[in-house]
PDB file of N, CA and C in Angstrom:
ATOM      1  N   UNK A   1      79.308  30.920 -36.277  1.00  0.00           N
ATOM      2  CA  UNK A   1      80.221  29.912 -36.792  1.00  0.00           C
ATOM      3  C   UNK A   1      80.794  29.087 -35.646  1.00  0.00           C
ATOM      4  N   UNK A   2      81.070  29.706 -34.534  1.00  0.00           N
ATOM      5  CA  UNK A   2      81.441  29.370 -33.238  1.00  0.00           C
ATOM      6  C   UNK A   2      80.348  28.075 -32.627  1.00  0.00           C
ATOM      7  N   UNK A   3      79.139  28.492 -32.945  1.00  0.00           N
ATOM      8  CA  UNK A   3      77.969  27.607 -32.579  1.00  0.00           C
ATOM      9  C   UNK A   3      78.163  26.209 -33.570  1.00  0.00           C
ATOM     10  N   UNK A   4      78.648  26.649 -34.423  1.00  0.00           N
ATOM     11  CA  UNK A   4      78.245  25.429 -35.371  1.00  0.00           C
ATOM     12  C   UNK A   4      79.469  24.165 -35.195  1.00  0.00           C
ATOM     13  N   UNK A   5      80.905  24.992 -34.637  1.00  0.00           N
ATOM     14  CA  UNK A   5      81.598  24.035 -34.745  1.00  0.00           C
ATOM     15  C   UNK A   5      81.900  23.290 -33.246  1.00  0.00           C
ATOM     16  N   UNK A   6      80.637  23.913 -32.600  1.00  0.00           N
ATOM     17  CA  UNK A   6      80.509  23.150 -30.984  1.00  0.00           C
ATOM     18  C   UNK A   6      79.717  21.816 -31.312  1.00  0.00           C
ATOM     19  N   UNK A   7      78.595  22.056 -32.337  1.00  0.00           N
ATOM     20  CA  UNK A   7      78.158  21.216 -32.290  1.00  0.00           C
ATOM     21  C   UNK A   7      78.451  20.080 -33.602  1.00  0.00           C
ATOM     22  N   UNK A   8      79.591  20.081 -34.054  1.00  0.00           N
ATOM     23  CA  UNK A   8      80.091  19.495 -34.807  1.00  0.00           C
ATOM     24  C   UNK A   8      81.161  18.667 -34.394  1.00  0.00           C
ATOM     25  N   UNK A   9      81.581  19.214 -33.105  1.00  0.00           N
ATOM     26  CA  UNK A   9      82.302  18.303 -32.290  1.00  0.00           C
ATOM     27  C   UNK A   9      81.819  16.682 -31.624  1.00  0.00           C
ATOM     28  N   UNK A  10      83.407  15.849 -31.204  1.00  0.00           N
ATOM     29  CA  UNK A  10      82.330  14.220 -30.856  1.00  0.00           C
ATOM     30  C   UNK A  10      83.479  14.329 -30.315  1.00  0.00           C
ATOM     31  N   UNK A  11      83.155  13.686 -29.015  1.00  0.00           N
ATOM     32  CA  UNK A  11      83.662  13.036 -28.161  1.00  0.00           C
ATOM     33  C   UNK A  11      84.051  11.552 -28.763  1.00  0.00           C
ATOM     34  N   UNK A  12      85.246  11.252 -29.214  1.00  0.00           N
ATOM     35  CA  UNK A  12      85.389  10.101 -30.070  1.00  0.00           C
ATOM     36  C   UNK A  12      85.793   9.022 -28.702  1.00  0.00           C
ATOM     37  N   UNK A  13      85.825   9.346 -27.753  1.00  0.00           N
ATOM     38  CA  UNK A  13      85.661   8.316 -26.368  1.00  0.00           C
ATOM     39  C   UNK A  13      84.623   7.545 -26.195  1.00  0.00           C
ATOM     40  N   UNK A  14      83.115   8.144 -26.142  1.00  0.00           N
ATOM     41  CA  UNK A  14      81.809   8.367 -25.810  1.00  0.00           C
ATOM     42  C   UNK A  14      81.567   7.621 -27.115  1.00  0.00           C
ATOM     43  N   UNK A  15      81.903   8.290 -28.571  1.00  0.00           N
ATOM     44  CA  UNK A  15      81.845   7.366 -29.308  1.00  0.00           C
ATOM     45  C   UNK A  15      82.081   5.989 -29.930  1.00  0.00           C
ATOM     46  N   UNK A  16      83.465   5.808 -29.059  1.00  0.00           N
ATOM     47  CA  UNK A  16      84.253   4.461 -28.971  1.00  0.00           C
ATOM     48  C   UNK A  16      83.278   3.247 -27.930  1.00  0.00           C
ATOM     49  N   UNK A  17      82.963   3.917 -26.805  1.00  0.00           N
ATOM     50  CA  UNK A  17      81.992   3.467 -26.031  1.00  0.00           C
ATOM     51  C   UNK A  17      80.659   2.572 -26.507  1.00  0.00           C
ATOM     52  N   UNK A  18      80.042   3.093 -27.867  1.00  0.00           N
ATOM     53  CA  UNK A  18      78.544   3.237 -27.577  1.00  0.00           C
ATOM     54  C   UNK A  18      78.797   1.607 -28.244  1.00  0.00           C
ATOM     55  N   UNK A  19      77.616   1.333 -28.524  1.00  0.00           N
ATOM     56  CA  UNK A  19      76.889   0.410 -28.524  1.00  0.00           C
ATOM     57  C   UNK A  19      77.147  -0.553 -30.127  1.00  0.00           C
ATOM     58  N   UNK A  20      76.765   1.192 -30.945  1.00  0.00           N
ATOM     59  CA  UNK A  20      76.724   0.863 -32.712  1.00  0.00           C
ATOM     60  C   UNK A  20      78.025   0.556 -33.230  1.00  0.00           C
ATOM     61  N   UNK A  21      78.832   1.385 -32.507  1.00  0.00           N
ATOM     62  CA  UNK A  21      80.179   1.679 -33.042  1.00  0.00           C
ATOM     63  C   UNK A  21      81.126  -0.100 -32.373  1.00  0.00           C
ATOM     64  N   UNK A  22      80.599  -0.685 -31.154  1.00  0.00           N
ATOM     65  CA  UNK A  22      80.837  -1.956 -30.753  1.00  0.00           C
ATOM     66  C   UNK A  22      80.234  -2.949 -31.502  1.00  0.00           C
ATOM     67  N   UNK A  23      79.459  -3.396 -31.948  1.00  0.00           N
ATOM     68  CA  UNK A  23      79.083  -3.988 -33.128  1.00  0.00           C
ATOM     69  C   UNK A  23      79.540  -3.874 -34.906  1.00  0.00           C
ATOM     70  N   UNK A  24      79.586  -2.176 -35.458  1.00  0.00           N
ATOM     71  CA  UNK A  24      80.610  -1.997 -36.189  1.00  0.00           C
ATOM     72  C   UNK A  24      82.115  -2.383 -36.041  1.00  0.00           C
ATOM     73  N   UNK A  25      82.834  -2.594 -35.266  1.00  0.00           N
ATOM     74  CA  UNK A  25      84.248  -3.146 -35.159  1.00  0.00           C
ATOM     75  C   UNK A  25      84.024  -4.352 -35.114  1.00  0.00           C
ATOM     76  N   UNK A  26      83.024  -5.289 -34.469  1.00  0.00           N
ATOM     77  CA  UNK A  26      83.197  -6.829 -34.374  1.00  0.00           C
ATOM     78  C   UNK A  26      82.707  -6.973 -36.290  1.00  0.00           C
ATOM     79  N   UNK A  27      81.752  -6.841 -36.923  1.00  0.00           N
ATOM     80  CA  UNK A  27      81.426  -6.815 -38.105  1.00  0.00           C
ATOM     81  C   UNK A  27      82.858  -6.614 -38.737  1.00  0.00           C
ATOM     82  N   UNK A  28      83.343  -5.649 -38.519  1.00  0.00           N
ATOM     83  CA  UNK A  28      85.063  -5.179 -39.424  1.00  0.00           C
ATOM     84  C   UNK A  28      86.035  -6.257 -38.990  1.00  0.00           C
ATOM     85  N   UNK A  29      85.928  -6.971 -37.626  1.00  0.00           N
ATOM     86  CA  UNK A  29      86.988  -7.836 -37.423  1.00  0.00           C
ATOM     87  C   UNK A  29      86.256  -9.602 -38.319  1.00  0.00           C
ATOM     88  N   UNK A  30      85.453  -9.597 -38.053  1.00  0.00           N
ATOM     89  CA  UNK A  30      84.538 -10.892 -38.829  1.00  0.00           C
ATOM     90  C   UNK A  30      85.118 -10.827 -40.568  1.00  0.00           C
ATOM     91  N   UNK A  31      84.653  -9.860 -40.560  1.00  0.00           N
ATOM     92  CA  UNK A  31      85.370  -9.467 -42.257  1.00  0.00           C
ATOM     93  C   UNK A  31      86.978  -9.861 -42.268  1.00  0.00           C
ATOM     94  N   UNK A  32      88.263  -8.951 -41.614  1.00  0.00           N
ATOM     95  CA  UNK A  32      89.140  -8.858 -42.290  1.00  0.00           C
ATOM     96  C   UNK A  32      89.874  -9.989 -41.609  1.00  0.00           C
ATOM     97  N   UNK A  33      89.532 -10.575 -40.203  1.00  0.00           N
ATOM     98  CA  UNK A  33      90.402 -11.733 -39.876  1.00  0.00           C
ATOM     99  C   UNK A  33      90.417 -12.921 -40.644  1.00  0.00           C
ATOM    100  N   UNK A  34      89.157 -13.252 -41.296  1.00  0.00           N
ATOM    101  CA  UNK A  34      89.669 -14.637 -42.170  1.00  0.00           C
ATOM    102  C   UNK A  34      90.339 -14.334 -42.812  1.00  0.00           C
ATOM    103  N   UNK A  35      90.004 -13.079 -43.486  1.00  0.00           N
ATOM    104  CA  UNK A  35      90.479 -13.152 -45.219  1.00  0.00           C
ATOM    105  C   UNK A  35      91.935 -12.817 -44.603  1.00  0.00           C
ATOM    106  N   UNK A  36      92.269 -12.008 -43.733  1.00  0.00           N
ATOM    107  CA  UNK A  36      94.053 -11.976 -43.409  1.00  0.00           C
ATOM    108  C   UNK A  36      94.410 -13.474 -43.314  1.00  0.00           C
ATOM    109  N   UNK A  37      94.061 -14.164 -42.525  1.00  0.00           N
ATOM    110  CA  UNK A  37      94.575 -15.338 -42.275  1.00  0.00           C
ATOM    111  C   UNK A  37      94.746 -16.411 -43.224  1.00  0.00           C
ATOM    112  N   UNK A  38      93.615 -16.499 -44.644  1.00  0.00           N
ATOM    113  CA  UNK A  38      93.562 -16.564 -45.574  1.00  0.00           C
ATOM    114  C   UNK A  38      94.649 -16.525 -46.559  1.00  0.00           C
ATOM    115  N   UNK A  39      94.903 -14.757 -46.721  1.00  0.00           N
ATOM    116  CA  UNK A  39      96.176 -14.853 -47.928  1.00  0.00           C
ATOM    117  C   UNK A  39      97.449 -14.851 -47.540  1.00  0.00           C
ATOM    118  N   UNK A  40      97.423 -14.922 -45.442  1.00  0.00           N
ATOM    119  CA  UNK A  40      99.202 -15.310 -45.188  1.00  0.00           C
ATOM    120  C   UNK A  40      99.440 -16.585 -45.174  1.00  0.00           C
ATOM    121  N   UNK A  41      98.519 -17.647 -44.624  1.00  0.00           N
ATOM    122  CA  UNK A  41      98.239 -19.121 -45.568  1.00  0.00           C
ATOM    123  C   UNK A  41      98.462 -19.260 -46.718  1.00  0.00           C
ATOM    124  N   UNK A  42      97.885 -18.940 -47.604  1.00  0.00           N
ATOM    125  CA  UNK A  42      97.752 -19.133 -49.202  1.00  0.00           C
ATOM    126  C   UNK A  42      99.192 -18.674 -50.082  1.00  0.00           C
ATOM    127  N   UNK A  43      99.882 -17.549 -49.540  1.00  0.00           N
ATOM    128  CA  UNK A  43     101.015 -16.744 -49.765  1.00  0.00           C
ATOM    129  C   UNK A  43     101.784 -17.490 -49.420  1.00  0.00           C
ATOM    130  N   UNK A  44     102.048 -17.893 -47.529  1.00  0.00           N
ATOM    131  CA  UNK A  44     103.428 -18.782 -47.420  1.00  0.00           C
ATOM    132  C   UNK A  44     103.738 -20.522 -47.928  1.00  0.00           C
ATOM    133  N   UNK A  45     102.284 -20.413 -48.567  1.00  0.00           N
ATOM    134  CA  UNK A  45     102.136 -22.092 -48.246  1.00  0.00           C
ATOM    135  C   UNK A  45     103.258 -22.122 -49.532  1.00  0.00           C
ATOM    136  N   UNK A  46     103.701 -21.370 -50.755  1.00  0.00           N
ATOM    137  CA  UNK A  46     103.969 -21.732 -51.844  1.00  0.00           C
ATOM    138  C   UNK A  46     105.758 -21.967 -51.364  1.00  0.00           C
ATOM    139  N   UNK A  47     106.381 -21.234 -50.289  1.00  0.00           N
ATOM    140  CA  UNK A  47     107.493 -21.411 -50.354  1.00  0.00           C
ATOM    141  C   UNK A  47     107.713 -22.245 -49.040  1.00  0.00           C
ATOM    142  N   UNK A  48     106.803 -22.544 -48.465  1.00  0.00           N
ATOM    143  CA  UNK A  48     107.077 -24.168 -47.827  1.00  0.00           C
ATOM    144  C   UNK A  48     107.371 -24.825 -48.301  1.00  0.00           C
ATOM    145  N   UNK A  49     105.623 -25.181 -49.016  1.00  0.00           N
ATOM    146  CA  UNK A  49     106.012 -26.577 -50.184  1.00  0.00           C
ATOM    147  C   UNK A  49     107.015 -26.396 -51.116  1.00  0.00           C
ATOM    148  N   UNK A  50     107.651 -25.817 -51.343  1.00  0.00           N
ATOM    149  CA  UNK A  50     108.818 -25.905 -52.956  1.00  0.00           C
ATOM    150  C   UNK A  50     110.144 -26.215 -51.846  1.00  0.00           C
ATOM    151  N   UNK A  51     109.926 -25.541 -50.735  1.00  0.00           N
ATOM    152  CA  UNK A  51     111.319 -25.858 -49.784  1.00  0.00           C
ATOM    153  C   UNK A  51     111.299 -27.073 -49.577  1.00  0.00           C
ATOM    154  N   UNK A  52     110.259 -27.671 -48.418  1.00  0.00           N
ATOM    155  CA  UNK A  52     110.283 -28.867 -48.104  1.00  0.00           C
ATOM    156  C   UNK A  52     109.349 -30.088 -48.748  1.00  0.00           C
ATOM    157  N   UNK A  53     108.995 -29.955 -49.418  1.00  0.00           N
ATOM    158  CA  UNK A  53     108.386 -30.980 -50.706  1.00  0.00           C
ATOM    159  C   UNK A  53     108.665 -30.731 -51.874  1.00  0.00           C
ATOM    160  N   UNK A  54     108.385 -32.029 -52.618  1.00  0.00           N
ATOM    161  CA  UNK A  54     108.202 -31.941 -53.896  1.00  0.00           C
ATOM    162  C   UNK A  54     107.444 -31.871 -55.072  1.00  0.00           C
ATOM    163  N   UNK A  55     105.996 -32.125 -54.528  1.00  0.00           N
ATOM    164  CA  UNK A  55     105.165 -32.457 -55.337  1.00  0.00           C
ATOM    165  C   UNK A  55     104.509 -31.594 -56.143  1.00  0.00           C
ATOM    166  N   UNK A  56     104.918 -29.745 -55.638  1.00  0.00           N
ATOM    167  CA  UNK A  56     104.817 -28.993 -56.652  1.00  0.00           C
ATOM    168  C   UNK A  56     105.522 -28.469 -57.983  1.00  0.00           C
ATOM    169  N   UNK A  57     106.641 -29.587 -57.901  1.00  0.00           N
ATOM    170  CA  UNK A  57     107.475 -29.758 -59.304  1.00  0.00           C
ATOM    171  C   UNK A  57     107.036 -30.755 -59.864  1.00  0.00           C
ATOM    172  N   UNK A  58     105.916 -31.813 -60.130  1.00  0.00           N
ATOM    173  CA  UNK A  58     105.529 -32.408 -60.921  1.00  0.00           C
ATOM    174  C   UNK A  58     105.037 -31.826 -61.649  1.00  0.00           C
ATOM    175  N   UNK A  59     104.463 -31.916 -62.983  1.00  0.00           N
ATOM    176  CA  UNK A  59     104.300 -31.603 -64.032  1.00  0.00           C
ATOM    177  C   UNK A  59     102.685 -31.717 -64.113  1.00  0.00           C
ATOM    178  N   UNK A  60     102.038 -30.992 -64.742  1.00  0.00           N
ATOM    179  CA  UNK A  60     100.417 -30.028 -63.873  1.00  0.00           C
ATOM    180  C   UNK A  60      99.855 -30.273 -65.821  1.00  0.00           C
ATOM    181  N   UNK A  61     100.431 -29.844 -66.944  1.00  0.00           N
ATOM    182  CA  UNK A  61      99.920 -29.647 -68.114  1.00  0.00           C
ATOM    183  C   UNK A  61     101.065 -29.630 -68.841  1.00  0.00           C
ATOM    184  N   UNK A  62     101.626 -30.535 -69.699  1.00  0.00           N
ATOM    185  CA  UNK A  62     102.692 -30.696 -70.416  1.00  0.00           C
ATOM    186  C   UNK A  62     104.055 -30.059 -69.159  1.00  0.00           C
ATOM    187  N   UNK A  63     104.602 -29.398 -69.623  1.00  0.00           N
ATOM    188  CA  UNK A  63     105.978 -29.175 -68.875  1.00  0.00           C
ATOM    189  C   UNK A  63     105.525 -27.950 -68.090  1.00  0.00           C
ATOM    190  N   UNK A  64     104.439 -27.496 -67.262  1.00  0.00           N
ATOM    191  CA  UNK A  64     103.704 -26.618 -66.544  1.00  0.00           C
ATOM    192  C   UNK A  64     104.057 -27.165 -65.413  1.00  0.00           C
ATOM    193  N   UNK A  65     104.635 -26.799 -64.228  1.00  0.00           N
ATOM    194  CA  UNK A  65     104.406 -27.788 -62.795  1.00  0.00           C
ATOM    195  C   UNK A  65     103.306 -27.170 -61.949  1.00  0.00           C
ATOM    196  N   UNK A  66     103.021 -27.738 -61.356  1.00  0.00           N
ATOM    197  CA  UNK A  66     102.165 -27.101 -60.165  1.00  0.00           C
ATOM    198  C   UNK A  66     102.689 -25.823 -59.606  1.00  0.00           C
ATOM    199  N   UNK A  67     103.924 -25.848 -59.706  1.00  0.00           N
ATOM    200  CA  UNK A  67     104.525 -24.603 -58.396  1.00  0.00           C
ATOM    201  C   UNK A  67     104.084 -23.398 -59.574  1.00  0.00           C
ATOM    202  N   UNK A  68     104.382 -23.745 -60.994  1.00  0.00           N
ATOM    203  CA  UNK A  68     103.517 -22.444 -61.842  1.00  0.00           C
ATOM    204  C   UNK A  68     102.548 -21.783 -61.791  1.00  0.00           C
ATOM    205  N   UNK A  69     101.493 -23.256 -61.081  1.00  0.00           N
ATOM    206  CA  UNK A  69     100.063 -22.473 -60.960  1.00  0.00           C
ATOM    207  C   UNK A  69      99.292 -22.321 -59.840  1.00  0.00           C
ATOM    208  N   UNK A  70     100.355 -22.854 -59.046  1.00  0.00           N
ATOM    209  CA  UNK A  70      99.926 -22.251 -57.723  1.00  0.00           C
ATOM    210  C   UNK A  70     100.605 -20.620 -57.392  1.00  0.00           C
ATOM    211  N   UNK A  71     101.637 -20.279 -58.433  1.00  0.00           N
ATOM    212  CA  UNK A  71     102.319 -18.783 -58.076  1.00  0.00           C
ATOM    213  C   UNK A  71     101.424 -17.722 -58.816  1.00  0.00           C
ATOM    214  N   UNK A  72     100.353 -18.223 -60.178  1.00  0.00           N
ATOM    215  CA  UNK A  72     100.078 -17.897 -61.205  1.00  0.00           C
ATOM    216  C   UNK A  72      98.369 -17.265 -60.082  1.00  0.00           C
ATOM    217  N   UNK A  73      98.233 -18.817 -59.077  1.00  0.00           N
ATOM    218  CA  UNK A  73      97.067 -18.619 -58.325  1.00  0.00           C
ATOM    219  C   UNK A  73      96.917 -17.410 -57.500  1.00  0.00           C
ATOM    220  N   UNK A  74      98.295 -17.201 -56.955  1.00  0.00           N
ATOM    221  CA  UNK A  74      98.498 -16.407 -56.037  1.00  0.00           C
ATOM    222  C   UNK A  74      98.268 -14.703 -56.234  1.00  0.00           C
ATOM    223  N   UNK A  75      98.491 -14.672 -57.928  1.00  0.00           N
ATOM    224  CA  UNK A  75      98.173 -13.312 -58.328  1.00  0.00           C
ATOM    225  C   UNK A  75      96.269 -13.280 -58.644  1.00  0.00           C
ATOM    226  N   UNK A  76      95.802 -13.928 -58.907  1.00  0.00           N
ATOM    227  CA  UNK A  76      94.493 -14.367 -59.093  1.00  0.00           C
ATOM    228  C   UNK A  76      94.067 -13.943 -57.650  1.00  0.00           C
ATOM    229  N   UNK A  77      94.359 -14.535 -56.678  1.00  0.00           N
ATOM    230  CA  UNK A  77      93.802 -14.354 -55.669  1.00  0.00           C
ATOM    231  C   UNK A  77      94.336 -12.773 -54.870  1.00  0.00           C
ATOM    232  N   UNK A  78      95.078 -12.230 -55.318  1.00  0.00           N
ATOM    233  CA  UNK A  78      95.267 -11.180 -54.492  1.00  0.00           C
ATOM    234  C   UNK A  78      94.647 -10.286 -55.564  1.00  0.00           C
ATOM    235  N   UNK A  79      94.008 -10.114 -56.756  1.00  0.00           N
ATOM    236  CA  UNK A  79      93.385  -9.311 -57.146  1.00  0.00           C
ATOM    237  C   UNK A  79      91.757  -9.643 -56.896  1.00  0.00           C
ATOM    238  N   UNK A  80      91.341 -10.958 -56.565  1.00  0.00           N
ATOM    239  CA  UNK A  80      89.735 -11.215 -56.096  1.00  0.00           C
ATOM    240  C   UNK A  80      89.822 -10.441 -54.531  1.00  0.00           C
ATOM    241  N   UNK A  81      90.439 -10.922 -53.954  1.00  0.00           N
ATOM    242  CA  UNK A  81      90.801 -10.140 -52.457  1.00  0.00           C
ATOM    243  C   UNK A  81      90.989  -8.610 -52.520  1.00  0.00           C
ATOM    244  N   UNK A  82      91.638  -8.060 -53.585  1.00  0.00           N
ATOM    245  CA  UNK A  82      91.873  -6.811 -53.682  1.00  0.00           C
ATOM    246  C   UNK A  82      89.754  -6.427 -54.293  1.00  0.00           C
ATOM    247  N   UNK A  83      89.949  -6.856 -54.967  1.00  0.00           N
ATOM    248  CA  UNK A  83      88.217  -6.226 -54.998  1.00  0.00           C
ATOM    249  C   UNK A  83      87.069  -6.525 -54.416  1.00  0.00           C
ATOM    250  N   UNK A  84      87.071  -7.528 -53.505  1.00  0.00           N
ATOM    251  CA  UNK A  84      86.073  -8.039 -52.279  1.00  0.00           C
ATOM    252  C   UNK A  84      86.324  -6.739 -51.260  1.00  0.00           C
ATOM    253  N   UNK A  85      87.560  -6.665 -50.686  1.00  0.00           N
ATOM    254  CA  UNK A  85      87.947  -5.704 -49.882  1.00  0.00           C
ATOM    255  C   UNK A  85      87.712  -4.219 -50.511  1.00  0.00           C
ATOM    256  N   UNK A  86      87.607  -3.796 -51.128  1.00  0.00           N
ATOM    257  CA  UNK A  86      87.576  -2.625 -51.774  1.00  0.00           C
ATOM    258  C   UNK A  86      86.221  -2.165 -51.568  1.00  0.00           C
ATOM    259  N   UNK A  87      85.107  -3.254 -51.967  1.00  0.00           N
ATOM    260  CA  UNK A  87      83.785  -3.548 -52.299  1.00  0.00           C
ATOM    261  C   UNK A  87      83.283  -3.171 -50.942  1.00  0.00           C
ATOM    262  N   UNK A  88      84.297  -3.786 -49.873  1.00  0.00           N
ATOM    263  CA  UNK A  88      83.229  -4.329 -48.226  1.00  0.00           C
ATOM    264  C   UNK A  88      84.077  -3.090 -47.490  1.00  0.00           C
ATOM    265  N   UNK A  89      85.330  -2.333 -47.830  1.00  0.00           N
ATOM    266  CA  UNK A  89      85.343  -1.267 -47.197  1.00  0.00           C
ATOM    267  C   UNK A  89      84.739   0.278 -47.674  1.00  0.00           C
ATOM    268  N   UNK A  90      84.269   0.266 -48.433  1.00  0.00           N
ATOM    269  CA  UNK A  90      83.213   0.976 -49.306  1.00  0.00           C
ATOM    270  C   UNK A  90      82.168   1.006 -48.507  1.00  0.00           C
ATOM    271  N   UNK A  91      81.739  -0.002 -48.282  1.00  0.00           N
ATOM    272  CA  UNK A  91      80.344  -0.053 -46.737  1.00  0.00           C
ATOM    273  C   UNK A  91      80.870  -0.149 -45.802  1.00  0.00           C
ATOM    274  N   UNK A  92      82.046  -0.423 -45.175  1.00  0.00           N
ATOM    275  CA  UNK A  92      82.127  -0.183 -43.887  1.00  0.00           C
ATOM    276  C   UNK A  92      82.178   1.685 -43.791  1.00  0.00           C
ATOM    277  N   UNK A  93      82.882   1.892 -45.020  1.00  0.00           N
ATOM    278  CA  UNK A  93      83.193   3.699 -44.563  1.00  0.00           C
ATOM    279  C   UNK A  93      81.720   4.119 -44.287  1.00  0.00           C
ATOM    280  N   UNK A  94      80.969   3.984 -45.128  1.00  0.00           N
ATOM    281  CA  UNK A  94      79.820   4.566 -45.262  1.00  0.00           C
ATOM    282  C   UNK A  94      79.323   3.912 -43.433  1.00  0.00           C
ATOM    283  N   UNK A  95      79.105   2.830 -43.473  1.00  0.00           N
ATOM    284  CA  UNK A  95      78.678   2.530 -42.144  1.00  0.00           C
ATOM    285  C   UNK A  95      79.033   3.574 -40.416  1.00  0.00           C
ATOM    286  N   UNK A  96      80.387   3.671 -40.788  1.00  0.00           N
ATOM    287  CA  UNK A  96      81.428   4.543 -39.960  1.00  0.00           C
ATOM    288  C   UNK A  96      80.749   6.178 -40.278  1.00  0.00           C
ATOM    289  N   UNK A  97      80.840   6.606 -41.200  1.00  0.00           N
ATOM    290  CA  UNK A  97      80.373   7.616 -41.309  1.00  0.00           C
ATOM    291  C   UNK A  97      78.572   8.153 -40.474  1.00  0.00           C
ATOM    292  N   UNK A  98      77.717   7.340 -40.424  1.00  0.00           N
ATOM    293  CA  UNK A  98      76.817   6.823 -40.206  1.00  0.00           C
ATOM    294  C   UNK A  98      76.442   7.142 -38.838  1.00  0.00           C
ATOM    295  N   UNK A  99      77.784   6.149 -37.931  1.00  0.00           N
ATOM    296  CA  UNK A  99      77.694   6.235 -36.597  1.00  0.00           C
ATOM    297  C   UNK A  99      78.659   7.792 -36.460  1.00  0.00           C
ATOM    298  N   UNK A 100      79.309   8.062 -37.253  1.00  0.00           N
ATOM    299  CA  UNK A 100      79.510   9.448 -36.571  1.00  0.00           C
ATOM    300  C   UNK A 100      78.681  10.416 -36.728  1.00  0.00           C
ATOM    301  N   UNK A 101      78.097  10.600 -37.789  1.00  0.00           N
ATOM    302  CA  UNK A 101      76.368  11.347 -37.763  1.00  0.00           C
ATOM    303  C   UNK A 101      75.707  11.318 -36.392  1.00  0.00           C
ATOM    304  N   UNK A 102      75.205   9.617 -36.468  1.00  0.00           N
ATOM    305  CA  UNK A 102      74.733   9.525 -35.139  1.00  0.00           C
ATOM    306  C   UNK A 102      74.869  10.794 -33.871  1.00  0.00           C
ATOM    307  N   UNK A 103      76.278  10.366 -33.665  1.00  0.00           N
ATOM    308  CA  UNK A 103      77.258  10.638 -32.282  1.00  0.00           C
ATOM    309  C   UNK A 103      76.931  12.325 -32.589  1.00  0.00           C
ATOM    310  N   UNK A 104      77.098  12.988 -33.290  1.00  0.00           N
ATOM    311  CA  UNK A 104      77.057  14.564 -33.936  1.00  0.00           C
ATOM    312  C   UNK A 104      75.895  14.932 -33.271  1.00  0.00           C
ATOM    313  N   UNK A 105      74.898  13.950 -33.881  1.00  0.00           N
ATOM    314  CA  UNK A 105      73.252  14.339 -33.501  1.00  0.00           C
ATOM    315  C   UNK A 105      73.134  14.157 -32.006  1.00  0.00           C
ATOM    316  N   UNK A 106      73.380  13.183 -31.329  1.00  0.00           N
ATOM    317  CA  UNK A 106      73.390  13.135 -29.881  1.00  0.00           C
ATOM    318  C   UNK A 106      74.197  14.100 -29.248  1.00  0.00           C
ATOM    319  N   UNK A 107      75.228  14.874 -29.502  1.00  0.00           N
ATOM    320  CA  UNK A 107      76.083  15.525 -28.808  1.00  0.00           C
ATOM    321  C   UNK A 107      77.189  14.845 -28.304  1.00  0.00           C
ATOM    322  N   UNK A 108      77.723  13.628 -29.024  1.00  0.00           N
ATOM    323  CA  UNK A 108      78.792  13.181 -28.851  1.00  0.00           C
ATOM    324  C   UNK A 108      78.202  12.135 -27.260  1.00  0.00           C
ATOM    325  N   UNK A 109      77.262  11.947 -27.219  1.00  0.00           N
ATOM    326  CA  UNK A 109      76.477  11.192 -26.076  1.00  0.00           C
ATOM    327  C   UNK A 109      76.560   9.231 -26.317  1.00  0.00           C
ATOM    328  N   UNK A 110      77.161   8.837 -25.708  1.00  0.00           N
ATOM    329  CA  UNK A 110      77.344   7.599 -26.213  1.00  0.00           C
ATOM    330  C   UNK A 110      75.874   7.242 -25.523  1.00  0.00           C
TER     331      UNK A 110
END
């Protein structure tokens, strides 16, 4: 049992190091930096504009203004975002998992 959990060990240094696992993080940052930058844009833009403009109190569909459906948008979009992300960290785990196999099989050998 002693044997088994030597070699079940990883040098998560060696692993931080290698090669796969440096390409897996740029892939994870490609992914989550737009979409962050994305919904803190999309999120603050609504209480800018209502602060310092007006044009999201005009009237959008009978007595509807814009600022309705841009707040109405905002839940729309954090549930498409909530299941894109869900979807693409689903493969990243699996991906992650993957390279730690790897690293297991090498002996923690970057």
């Amino acid at each position: 049992m002693n044997d088994q959990n030597e070699k079940s060990k990883v040098n998560y240094v060696q692993v931080e190091q290698s090669e796969q696992f440096q390409q897996f993080m740029n892939k994870r940052k490609k992914f989550i930096v737009p979409y962050t930058i994305f919904f803190l844009v999309f999120y603050f833009l609504l209480p800018i504009c209502t602060s310092y403009t007006s044009f999201l109190n005009t009237p959008a569909i009978g007595d509807i203004s814009w600022v309705w459906i841009f707040a109405f948008a905002q839940f729309v979009m954090t549930f498409v975002l909530c299941t894109v992300y869900v979807k693409k960290a689903g493969a990243l785990d699996k991906e992650a998992d993957q390279i730690i196999k790897n690293q297991v099989q090498k002996g923690g050998a970057a």
